[in-house]
N, C-alpha and C. Protein backbone atom coordinates (compact mmCIF):
# COMPACT_ATOMS: atom_id res chain seq x y z
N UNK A 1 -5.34 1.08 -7.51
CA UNK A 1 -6.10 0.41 -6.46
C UNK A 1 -5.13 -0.39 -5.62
N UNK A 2 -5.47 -0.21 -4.38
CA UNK A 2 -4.21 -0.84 -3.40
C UNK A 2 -4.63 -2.42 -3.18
N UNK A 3 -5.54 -2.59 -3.33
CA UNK A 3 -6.13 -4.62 -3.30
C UNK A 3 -5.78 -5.25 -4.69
N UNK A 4 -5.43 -4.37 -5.78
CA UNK A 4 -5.39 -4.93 -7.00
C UNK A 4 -4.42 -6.70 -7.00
N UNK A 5 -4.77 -7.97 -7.67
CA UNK A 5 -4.21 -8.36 -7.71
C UNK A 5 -3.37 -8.24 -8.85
N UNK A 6 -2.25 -9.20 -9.28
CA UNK A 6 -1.11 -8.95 -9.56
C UNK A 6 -1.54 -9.24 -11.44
N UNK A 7 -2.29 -9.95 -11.63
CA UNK A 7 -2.67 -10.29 -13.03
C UNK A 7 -3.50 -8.91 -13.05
N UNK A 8 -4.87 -8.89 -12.15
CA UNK A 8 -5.54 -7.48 -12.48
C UNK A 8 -5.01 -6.29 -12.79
N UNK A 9 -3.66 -6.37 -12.10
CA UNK A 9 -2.81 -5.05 -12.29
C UNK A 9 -2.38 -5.15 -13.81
N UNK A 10 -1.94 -5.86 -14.25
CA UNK A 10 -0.73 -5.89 -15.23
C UNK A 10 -2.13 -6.21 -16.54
N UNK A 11 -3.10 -6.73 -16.43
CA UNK A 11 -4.23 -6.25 -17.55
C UNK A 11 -4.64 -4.98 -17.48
N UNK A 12 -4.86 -4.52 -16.50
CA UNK A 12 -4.95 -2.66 -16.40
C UNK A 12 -4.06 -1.98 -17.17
N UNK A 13 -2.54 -2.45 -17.28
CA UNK A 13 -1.35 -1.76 -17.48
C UNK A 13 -0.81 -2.11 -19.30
N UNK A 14 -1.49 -3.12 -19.50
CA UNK A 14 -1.56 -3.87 -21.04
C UNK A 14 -0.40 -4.43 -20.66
N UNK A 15 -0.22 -5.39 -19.61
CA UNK A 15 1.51 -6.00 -19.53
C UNK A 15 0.97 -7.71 -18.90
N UNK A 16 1.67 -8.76 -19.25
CA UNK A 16 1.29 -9.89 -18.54
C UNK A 16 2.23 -9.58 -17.10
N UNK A 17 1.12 -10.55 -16.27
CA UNK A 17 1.73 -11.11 -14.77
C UNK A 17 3.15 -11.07 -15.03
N UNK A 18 3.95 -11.83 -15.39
CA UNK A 18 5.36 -11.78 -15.33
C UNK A 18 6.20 -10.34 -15.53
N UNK A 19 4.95 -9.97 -16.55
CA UNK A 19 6.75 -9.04 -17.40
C UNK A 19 6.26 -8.18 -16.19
N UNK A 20 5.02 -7.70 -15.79
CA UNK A 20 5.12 -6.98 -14.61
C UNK A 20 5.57 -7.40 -13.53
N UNK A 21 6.05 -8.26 -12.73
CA UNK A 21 6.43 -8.68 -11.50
C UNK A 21 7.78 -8.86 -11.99
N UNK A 22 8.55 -8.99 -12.89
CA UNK A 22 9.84 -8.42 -13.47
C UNK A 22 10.13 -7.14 -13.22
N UNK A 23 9.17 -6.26 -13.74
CA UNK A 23 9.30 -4.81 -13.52
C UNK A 23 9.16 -3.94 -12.33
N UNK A 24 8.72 -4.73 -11.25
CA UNK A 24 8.54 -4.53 -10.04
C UNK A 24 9.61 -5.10 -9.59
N UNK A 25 10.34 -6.33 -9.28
CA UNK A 25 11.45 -6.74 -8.89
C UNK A 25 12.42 -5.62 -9.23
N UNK A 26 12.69 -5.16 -10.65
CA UNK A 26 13.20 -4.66 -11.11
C UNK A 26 13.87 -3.20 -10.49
N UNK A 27 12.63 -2.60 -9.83
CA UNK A 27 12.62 -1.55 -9.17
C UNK A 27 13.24 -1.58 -7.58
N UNK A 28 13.40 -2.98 -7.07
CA UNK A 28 13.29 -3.41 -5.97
C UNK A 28 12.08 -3.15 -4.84
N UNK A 29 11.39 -3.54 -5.43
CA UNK A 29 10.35 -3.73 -4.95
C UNK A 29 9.13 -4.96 -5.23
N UNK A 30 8.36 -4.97 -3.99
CA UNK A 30 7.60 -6.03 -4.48
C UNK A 30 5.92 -5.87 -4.25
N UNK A 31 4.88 -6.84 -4.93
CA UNK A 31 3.85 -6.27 -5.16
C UNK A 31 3.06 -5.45 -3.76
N UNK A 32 3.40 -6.33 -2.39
CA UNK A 32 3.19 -5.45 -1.21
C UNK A 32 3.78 -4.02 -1.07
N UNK A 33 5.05 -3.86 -1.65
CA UNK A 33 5.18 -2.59 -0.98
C UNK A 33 4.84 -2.16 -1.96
N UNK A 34 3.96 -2.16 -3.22
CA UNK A 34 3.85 -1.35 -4.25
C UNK A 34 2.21 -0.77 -3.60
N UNK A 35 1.82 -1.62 -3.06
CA UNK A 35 0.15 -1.77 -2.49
C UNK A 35 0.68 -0.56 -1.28
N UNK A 36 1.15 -0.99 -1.26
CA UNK A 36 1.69 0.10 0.60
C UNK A 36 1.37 0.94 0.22
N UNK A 37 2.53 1.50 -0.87
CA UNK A 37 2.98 2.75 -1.66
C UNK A 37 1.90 3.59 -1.91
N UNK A 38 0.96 2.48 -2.93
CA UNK A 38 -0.15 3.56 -3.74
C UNK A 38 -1.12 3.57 -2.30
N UNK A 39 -1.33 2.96 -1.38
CA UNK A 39 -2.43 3.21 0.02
C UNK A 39 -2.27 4.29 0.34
N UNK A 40 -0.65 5.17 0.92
CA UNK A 40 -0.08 6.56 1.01
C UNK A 40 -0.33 7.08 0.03
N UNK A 41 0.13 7.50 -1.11
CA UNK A 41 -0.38 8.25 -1.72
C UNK A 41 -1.47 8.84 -1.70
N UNK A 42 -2.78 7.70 -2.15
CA UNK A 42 -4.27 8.55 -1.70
C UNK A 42 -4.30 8.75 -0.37
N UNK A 43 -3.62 8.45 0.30
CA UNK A 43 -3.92 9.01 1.71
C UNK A 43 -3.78 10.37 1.94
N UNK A 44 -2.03 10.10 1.29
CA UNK A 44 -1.71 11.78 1.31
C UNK A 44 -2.57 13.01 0.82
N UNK A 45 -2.69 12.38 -0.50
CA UNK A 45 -3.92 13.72 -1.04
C UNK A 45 -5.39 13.57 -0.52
N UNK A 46 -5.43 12.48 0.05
CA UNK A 46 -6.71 13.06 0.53
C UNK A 46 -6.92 13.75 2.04
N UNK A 47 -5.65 13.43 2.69
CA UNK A 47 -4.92 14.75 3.87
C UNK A 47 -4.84 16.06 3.13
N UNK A 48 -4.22 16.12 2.31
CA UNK A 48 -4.19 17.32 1.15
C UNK A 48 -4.83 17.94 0.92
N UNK A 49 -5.74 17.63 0.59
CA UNK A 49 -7.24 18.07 0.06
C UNK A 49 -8.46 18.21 1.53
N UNK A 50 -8.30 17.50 2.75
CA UNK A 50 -8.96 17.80 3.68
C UNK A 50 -10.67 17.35 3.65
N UNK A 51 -10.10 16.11 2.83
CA UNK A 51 -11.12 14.94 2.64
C UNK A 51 -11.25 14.22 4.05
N UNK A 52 -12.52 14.79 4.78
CA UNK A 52 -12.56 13.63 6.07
C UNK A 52 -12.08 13.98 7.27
N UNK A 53 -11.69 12.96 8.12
CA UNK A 53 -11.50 12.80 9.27
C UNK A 53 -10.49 11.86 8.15
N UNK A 54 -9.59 11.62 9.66
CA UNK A 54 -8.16 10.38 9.24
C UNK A 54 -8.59 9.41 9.25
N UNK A 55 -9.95 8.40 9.97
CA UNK A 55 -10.29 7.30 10.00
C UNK A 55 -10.99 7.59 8.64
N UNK A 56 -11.84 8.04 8.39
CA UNK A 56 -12.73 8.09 7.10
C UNK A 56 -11.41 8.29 5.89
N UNK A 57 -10.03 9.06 5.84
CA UNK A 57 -9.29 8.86 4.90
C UNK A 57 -7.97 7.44 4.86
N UNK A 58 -8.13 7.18 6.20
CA UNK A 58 -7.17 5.69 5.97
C UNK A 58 -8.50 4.50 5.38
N UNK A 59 -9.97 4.52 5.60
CA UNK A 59 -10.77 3.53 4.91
C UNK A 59 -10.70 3.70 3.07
N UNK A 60 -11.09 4.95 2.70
CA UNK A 60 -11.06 5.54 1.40
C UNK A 60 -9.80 5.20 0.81
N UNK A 61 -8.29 4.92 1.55
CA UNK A 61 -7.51 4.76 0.61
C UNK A 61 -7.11 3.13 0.88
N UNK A 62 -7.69 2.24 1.38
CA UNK A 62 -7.88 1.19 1.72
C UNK A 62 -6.78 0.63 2.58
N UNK A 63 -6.62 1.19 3.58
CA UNK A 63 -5.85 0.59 5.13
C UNK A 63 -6.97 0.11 5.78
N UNK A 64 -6.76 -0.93 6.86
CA UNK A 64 -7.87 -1.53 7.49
C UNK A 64 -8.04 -0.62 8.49
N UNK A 65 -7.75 -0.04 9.19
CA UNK A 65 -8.29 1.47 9.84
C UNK A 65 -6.76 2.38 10.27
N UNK A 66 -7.40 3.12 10.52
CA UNK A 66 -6.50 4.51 10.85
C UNK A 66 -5.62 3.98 11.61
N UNK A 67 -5.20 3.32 12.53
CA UNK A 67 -4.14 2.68 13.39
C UNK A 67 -3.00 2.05 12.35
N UNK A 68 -4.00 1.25 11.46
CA UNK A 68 -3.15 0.21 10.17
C UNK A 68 -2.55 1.67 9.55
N UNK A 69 -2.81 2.69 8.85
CA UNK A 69 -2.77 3.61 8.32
C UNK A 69 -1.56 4.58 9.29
N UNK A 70 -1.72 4.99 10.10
CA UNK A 70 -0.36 5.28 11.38
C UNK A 70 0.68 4.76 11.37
N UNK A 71 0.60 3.42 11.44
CA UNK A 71 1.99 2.43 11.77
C UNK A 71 2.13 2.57 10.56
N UNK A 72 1.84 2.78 9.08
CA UNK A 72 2.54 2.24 8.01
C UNK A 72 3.06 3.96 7.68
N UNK A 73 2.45 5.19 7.91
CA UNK A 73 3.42 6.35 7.84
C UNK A 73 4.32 6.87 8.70
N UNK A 74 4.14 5.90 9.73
CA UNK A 74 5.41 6.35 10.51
C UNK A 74 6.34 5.41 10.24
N UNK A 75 6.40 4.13 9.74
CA UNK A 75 7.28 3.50 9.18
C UNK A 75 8.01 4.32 8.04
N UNK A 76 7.17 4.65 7.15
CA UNK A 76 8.04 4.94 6.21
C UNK A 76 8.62 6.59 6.13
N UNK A 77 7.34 6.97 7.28
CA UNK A 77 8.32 9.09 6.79
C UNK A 77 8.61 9.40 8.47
N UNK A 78 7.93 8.33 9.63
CA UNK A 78 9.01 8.57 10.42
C UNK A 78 7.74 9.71 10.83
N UNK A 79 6.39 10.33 10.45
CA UNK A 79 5.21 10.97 10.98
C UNK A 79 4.28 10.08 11.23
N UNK A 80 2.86 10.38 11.59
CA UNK A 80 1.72 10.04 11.50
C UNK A 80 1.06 10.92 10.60
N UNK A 81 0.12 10.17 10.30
CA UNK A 81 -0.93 11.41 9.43
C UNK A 81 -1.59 12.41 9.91
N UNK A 82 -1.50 12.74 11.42
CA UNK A 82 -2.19 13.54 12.08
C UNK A 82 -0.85 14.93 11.90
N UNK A 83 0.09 13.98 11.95
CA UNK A 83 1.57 15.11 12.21
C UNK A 83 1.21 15.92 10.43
N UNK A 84 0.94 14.93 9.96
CA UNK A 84 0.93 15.50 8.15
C UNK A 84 0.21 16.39 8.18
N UNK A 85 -0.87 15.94 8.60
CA UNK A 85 -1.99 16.83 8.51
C UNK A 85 -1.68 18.53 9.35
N UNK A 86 -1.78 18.07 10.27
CA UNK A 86 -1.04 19.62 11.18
C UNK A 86 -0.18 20.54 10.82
N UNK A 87 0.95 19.68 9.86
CA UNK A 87 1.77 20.44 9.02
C UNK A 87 1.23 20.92 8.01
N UNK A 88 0.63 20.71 7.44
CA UNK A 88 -0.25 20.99 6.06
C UNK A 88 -1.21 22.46 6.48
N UNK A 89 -1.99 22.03 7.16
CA UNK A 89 -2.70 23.01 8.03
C UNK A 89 -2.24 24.23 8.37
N UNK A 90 -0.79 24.56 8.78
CA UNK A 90 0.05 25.32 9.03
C UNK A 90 0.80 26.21 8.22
């Protein structure tokens, strides 16, 4: 879950707050970009899978809308999800 907080996470995971935010540092990373991370992911598969429209799949994987959802995959792969999608399609 991409809203998870940081205790909720690490009781999900059978780990306390710390040793998990250790283990996240660890990785270099931190609990935002871990939230980023898992938001793409379901995004991706649910581009994948051809779940939706892109506004109905950036809400489902919890971006505040498809724009929020845009700027954060072209940040990181340098596409949009429309580009993903088209490729996929293809």
């Amino acid at each position: 879950d991409g809203d998870m907080d940081l205790r909720t996470l690490a009781a999900s995971l059978g780990s306390s707050a710390r040793t998990l935010q250790r283990q996240i540092a660890a990785e270099g990373l931190t609990l935002t970009e871990l939230r980023m991370a898992c938001r793409q992911t379901v995004a991706l598969r649910l581009i994948q899978a051809g779940e939706g429209s892109l506004g109905q799949v950036a809400s489902l994987a919890g971006f505040s809308d498809q724009a929020h959802m845009a700027r954060a995959f072209k940040a990181a792969s340098g596409l949009t999800p429309g580009q993903i999608a088209r490729m996929l399609a293809a």
